[in-house]
C-alpha atoms as a PDB file:
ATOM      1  CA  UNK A   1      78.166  61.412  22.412  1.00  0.00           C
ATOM      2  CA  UNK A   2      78.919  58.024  21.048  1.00  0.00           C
ATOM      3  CA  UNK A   3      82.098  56.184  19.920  1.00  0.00           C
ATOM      4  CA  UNK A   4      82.934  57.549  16.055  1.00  0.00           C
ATOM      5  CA  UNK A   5      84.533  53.749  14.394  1.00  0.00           C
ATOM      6  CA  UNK A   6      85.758  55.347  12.016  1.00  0.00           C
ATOM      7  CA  UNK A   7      88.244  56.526  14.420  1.00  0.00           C
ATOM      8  CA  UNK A   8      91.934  55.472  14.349  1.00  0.00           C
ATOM      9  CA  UNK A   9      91.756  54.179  17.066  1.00  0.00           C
ATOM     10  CA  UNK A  10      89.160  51.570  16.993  1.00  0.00           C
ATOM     11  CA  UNK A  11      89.733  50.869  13.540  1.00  0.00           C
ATOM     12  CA  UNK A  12      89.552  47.070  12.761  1.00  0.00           C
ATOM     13  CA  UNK A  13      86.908  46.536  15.949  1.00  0.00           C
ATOM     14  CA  UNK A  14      83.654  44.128  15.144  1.00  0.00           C
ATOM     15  CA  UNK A  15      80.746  43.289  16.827  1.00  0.00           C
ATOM     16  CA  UNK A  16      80.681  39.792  18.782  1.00  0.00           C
ATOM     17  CA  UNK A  17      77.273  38.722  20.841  1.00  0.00           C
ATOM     18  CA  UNK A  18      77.284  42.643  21.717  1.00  0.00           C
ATOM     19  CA  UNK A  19      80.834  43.704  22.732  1.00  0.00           C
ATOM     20  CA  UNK A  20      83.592  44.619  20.345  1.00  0.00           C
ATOM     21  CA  UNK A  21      86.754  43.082  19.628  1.00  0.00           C
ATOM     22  CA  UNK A  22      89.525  42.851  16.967  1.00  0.00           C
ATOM     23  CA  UNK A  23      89.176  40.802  13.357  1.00  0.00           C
ATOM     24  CA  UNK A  24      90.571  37.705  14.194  1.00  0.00           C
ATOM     25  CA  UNK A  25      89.878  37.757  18.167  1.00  0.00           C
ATOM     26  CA  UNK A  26      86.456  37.122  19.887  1.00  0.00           C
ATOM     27  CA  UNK A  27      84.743  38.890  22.608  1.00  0.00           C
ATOM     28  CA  UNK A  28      86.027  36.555  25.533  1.00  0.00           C
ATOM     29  CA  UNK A  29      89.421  37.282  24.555  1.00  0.00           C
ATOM     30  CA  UNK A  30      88.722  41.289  25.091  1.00  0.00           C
ATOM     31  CA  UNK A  31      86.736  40.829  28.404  1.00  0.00           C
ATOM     32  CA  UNK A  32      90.256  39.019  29.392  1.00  0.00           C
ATOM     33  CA  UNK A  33      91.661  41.704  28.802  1.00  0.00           C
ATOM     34  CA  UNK A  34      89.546  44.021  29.871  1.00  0.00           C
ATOM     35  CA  UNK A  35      89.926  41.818  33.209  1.00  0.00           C
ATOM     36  CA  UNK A  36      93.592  41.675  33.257  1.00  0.00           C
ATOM     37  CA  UNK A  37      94.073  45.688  32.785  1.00  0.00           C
ATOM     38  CA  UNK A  38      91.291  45.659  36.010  1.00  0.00           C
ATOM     39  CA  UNK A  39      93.445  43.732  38.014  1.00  0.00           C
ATOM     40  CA  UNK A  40      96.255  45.500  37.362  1.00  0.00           C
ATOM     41  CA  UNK A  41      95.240  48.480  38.155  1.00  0.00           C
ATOM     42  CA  UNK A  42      93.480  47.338  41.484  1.00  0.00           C
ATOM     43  CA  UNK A  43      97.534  46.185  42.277  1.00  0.00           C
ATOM     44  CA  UNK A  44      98.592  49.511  41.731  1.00  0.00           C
ATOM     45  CA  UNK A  45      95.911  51.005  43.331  1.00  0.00           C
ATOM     46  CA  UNK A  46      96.877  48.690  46.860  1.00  0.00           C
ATOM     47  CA  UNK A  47     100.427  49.013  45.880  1.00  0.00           C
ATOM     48  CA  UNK A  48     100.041  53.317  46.448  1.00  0.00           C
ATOM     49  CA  UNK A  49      97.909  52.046  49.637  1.00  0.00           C
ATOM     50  CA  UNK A  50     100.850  50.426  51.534  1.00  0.00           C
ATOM     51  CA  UNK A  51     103.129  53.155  49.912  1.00  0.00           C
ATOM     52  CA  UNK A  52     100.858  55.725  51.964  1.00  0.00           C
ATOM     53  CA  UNK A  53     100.593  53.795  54.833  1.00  0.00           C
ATOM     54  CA  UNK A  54     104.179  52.771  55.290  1.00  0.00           C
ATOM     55  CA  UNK A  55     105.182  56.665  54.851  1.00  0.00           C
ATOM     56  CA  UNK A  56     102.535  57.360  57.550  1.00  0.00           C
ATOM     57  CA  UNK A  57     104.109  55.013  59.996  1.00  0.00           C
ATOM     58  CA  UNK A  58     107.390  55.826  59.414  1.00  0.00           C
ATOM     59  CA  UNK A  59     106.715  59.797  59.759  1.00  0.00           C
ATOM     60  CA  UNK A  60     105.020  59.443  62.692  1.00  0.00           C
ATOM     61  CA  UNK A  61     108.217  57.054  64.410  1.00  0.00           C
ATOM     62  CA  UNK A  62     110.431  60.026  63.182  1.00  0.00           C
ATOM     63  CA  UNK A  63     107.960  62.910  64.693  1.00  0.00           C
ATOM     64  CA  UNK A  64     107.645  60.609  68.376  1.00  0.00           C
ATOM     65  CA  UNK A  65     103.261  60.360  67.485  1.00  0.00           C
ATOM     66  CA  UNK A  66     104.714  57.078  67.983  1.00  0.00           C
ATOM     67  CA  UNK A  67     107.276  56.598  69.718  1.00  0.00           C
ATOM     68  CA  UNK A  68     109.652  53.866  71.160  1.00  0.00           C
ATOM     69  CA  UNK A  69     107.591  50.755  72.349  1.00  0.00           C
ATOM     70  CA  UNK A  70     104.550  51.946  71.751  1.00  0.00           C
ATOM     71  CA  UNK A  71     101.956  49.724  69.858  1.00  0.00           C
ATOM     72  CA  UNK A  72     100.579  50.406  66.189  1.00  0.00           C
ATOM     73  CA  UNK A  73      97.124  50.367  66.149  1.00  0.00           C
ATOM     74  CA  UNK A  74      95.762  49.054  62.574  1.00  0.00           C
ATOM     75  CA  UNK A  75      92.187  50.295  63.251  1.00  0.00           C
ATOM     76  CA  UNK A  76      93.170  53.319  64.637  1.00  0.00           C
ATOM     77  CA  UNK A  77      95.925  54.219  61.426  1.00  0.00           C
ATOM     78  CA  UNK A  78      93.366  52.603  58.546  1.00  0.00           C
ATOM     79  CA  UNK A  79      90.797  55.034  59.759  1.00  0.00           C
ATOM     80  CA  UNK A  80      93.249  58.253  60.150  1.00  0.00           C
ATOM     81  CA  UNK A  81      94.508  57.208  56.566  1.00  0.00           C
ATOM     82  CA  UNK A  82      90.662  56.209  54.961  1.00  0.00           C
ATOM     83  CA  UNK A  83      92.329  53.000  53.853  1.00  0.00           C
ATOM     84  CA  UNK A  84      91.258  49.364  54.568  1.00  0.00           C
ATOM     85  CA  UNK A  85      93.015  46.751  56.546  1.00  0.00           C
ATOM     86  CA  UNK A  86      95.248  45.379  54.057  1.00  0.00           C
ATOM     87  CA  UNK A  87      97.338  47.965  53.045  1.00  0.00           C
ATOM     88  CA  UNK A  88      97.856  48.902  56.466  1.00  0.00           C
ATOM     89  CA  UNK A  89      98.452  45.363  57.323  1.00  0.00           C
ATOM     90  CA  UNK A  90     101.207  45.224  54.402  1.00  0.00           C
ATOM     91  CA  UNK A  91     102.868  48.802  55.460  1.00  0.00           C
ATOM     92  CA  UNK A  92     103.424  47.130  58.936  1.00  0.00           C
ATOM     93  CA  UNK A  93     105.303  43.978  57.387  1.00  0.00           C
ATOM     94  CA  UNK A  94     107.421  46.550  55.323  1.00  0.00           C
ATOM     95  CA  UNK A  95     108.630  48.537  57.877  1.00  0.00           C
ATOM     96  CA  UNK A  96     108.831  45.574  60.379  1.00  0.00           C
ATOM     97  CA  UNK A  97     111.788  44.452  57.251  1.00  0.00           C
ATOM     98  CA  UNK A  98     112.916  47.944  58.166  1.00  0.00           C
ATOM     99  CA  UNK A  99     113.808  47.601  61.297  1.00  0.00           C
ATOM    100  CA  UNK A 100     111.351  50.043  62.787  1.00  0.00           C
ATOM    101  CA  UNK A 101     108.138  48.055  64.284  1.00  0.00           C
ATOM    102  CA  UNK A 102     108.385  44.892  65.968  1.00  0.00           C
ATOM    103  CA  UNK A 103     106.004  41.902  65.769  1.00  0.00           C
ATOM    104  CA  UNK A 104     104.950  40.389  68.479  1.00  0.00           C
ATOM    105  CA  UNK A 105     102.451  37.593  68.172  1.00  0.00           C
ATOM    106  CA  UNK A 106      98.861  37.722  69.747  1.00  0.00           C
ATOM    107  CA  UNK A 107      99.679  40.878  70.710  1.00  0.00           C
ATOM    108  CA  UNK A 108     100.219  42.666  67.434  1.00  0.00           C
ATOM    109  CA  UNK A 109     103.113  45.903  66.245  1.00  0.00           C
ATOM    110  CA  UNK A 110     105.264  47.516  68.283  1.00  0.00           C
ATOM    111  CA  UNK A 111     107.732  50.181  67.168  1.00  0.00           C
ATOM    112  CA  UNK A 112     111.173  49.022  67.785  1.00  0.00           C
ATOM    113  CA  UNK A 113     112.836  50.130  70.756  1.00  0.00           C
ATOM    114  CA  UNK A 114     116.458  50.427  70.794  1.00  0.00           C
ATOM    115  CA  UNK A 115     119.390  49.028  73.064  1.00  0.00           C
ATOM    116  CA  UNK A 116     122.531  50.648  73.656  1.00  0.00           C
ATOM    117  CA  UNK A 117     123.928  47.273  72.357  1.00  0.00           C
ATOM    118  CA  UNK A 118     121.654  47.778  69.319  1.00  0.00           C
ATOM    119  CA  UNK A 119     122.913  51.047  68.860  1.00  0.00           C
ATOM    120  CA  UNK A 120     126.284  50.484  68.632  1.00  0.00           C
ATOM    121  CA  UNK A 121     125.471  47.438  66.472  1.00  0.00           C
ATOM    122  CA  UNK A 122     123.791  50.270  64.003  1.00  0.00           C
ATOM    123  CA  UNK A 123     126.516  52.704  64.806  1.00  0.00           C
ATOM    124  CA  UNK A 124     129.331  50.066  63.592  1.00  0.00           C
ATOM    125  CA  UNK A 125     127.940  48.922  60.239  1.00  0.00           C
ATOM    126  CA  UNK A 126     127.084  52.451  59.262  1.00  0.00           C
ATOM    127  CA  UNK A 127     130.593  53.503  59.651  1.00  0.00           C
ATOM    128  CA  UNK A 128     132.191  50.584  57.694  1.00  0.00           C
ATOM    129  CA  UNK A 129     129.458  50.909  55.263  1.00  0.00           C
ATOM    130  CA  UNK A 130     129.811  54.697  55.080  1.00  0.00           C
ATOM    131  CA  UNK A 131     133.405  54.660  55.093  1.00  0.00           C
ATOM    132  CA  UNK A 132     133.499  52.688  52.079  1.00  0.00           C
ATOM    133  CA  UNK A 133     131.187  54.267  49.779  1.00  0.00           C
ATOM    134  CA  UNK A 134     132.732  57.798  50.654  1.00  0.00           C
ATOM    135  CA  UNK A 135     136.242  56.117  49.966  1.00  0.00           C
ATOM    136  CA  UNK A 136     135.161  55.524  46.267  1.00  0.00           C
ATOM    137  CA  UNK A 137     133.634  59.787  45.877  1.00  0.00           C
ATOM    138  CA  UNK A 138     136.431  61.119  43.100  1.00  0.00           C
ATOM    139  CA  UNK A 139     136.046  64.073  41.189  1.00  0.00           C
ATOM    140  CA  UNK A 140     132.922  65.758  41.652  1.00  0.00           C
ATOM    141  CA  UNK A 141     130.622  68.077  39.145  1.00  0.00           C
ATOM    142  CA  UNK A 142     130.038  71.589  40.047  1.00  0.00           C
ATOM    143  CA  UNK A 143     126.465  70.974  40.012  1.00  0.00           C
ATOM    144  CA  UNK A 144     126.395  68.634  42.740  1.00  0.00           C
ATOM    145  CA  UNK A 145     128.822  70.505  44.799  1.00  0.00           C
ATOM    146  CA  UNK A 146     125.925  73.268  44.584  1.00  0.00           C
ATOM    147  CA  UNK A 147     123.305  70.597  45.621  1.00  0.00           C
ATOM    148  CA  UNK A 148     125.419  69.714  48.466  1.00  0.00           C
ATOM    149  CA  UNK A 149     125.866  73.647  49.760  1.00  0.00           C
ATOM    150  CA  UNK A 150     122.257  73.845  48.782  1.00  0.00           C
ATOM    151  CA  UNK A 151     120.976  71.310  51.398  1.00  0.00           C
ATOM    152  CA  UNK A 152     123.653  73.061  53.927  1.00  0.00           C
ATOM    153  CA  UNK A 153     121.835  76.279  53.755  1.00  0.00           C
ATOM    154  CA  UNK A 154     118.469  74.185  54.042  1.00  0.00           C
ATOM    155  CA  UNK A 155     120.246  72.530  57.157  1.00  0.00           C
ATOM    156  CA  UNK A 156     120.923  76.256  58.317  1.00  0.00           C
ATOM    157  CA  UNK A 157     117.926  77.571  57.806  1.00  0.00           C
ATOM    158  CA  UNK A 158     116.398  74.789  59.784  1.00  0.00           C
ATOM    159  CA  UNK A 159     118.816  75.621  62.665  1.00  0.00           C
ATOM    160  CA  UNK A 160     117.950  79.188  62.513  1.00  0.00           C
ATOM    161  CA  UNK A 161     113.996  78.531  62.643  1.00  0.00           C
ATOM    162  CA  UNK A 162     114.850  76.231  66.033  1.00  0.00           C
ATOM    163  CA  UNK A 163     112.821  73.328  63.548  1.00  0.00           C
ATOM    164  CA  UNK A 164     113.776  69.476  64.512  1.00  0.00           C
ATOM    165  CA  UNK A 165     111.897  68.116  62.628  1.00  0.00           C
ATOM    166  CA  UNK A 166     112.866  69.789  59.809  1.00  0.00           C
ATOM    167  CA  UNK A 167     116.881  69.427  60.441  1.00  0.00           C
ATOM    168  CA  UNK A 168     116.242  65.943  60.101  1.00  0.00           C
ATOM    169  CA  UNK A 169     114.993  65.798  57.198  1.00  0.00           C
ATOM    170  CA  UNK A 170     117.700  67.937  55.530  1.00  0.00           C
ATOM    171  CA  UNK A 171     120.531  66.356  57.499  1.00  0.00           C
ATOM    172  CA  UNK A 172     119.561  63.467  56.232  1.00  0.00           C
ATOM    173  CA  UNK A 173     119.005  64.447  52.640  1.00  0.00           C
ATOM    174  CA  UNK A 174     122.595  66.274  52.556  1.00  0.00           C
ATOM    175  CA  UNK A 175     124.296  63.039  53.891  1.00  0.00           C
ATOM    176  CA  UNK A 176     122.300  60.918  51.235  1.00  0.00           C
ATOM    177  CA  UNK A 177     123.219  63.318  48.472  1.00  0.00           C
ATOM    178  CA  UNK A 178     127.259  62.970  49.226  1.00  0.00           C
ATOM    179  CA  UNK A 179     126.939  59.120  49.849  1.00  0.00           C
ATOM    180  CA  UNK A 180     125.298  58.623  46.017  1.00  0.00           C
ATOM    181  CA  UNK A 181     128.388  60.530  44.781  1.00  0.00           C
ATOM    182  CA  UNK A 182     130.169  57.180  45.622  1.00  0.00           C
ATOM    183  CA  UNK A 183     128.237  55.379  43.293  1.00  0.00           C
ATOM    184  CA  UNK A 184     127.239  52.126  45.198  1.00  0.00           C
ATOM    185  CA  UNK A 185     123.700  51.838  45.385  1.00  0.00           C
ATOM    186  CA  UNK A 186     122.896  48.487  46.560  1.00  0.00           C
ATOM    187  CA  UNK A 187     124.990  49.662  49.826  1.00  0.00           C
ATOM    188  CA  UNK A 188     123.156  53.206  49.939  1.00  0.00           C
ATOM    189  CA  UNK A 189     120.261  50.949  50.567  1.00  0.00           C
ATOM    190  CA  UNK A 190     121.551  49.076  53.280  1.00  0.00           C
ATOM    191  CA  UNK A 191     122.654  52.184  54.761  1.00  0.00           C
ATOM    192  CA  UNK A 192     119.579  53.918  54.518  1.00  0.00           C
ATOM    193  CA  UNK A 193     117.520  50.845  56.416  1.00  0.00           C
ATOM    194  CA  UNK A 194     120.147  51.198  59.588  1.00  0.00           C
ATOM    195  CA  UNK A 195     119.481  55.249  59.567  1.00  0.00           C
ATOM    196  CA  UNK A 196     115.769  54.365  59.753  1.00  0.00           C
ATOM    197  CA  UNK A 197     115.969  51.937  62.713  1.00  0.00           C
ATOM    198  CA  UNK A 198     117.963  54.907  64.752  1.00  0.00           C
ATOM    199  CA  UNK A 199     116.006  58.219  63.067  1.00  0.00           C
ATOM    200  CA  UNK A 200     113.382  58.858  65.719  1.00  0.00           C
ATOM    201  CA  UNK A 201     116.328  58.671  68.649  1.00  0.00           C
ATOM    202  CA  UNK A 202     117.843  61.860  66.097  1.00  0.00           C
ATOM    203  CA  UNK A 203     115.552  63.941  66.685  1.00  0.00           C
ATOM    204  CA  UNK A 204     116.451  64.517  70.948  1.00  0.00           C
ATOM    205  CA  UNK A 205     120.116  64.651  69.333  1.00  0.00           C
ATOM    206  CA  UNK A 206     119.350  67.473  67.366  1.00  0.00           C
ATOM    207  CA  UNK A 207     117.305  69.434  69.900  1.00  0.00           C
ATOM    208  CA  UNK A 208     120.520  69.402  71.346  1.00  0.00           C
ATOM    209  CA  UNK A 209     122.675  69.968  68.400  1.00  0.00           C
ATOM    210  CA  UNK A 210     120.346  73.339  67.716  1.00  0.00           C
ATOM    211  CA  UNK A 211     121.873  74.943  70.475  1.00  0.00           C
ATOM    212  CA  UNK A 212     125.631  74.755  69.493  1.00  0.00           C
ATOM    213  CA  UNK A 213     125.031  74.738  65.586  1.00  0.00           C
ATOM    214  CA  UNK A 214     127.820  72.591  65.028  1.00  0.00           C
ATOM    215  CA  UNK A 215     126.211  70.090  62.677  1.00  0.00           C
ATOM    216  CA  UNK A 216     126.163  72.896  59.937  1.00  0.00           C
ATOM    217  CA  UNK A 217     129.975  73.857  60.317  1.00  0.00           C
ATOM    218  CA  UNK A 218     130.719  70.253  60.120  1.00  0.00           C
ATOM    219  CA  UNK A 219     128.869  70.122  56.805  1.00  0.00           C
ATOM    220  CA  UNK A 220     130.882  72.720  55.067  1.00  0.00           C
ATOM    221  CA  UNK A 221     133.524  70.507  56.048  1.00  0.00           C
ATOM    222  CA  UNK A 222     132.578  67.784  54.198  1.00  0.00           C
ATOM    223  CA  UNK A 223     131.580  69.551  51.539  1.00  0.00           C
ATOM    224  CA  UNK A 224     135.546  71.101  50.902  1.00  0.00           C
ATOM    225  CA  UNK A 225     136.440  67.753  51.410  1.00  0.00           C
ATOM    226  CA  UNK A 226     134.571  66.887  48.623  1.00  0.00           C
ATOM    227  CA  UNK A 227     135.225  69.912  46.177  1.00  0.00           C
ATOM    228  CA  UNK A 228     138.993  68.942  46.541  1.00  0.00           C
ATOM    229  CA  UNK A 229     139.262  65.629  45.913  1.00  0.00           C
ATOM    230  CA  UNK A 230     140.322  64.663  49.441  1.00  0.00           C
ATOM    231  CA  UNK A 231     138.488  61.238  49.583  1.00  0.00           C
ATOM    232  CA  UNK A 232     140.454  60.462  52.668  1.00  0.00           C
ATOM    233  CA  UNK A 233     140.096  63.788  54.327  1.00  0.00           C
ATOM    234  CA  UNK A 234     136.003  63.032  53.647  1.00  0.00           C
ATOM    235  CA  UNK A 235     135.846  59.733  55.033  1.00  0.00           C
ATOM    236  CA  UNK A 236     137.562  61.162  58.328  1.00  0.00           C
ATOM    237  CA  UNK A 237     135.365  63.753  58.542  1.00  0.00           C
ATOM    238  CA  UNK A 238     132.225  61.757  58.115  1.00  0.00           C
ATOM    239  CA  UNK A 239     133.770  59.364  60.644  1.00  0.00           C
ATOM    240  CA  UNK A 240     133.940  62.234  63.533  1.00  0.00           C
ATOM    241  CA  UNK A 241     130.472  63.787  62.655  1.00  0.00           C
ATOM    242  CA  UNK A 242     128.966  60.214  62.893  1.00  0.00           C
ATOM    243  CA  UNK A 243     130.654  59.478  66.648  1.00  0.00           C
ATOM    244  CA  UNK A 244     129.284  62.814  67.607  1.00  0.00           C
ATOM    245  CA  UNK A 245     125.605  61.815  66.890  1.00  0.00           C
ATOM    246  CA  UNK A 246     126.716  57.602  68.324  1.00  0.00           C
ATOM    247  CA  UNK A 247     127.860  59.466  71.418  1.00  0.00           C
ATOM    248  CA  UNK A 248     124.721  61.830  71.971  1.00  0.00           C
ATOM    249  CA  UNK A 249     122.156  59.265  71.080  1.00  0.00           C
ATOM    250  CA  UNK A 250     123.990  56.675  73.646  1.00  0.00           C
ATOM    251  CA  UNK A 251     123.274  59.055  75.966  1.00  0.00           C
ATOM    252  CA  UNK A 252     119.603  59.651  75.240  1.00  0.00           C
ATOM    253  CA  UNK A 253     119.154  55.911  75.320  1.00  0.00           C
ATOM    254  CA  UNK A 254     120.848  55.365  78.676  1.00  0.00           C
ATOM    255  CA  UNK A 255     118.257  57.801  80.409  1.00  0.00           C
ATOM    256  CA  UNK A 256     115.674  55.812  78.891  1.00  0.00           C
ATOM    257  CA  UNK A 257     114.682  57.821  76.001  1.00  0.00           C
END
């Protein structure tokens, strides 16, 4: 069926040397166009490539496919992912500024592996960065107390089905959800790189943790903490449920893990 010009939409178009532009623009100016809107869309099109990729490498760190100094193959991810060298290429150098892979030249990726030293390093900042935001929580809506008691039960649930992988996720989605009640976003950020260098050591932590359920009690904790106001109460609370996981990964590191 062919174009209808009387249509709205292409109302005003005239012939040029066979291809149609606006009165009062010639043909090269629309193939510019035409070239620009190309280009951008080819961006966007490598931009959801390295957005893929990057998730990819980072879910695999968290589910030990690849675990602590072990390298990153680019051939071997492109091809599981059906996506060309570059994007994969670019995912590496994005999670490399994430603290997750390391570089090492000749050689190629490596993801990270941690030192105690590290680890307490990661362990510090988080709680003065932590601390702070949770300082500045005040009065809370009802709706996002139920968000908060909603991710609990998730948490529980996760417990109950004996599912790592799964209470990390949650955990980590429940702590997130309290820490944006402080309203500091720039610092979320930075807090959320230094829980992705330490996230795949989390998941021996909770193996453990599944066994004495605690992380959920502690939770409901925080979550009271919240509900009344108690800023200070909160920010001690998150304190001693943070040492609890420094403490148990310290351990998993120290036996090589």
């Amino acid at each position: 069926m062919g174009m209808d010009l009387r249509d709205s939409s292409v109302e005003g178009l005239v012939e040029v040397d066979g291809s149609f532009a606006t009165r009062g623009g010639g043909a090269g100016e629309h193939r510019s166009e035409m070239q620009t809107s190309a280009s951008a869309t080819s961006g966007a099109d490598i931009g959801g490539s390295v957005r893929r990729a990057a998730d990819a490498i980072r879910s695999a760190i968290l589910r030990r496919e690849l675990a602590p100094g072990m390298q990153v193959r680019q051939a071997d991810l492109g091809k599981q992912l059906h996506l060309s060298k570059i994007p994969v290429r670019e995912a590496l150098k994005v999670v490399e500024t994430e603290g997750l892979v390391i570089h090492e030249p000749n050689r190629g990726y490596y993801v990270r592996r941690l030192s105690e030293a590290e680890l307490t390093e990661i362990y510090l900042m988080r709680d003065l960065l932590e601390s702070e935001v949770l300082s500045h929580v005040g009065l809370v809506a009802e709706q996002e107390i139920e968000e908060l008691i909603s991710l609990n039960l998730e948490a529980e649930a996760a417990l109950a089905a004996a599912d790592v992988h799964w209470m990390v996720e949650t955990n980590r989605a429940f702590h997130f959800a309290m820490l944006r009640l402080g309203g500091l976003p720039i610092v979320l950020d930075e807090i959320g790189r230094l829980w992705s260098m330490s996230e795949s050591y989390r998941v021996f932590h909770f193996a453990d943790d599944l066994r004495q359920a605690g992380t959920a009690v502690q939770h409901r904790q925080m979550i009271d903490a919240v509900r009344s106001g108690d800023a200070q109460g909160l920010v001690k609370l998150s304190k001693e449920h943070r040492q609890i996981g420094e403490h148990s990964v310290a351990a998993l590191l120290r036996h090589g893990l």
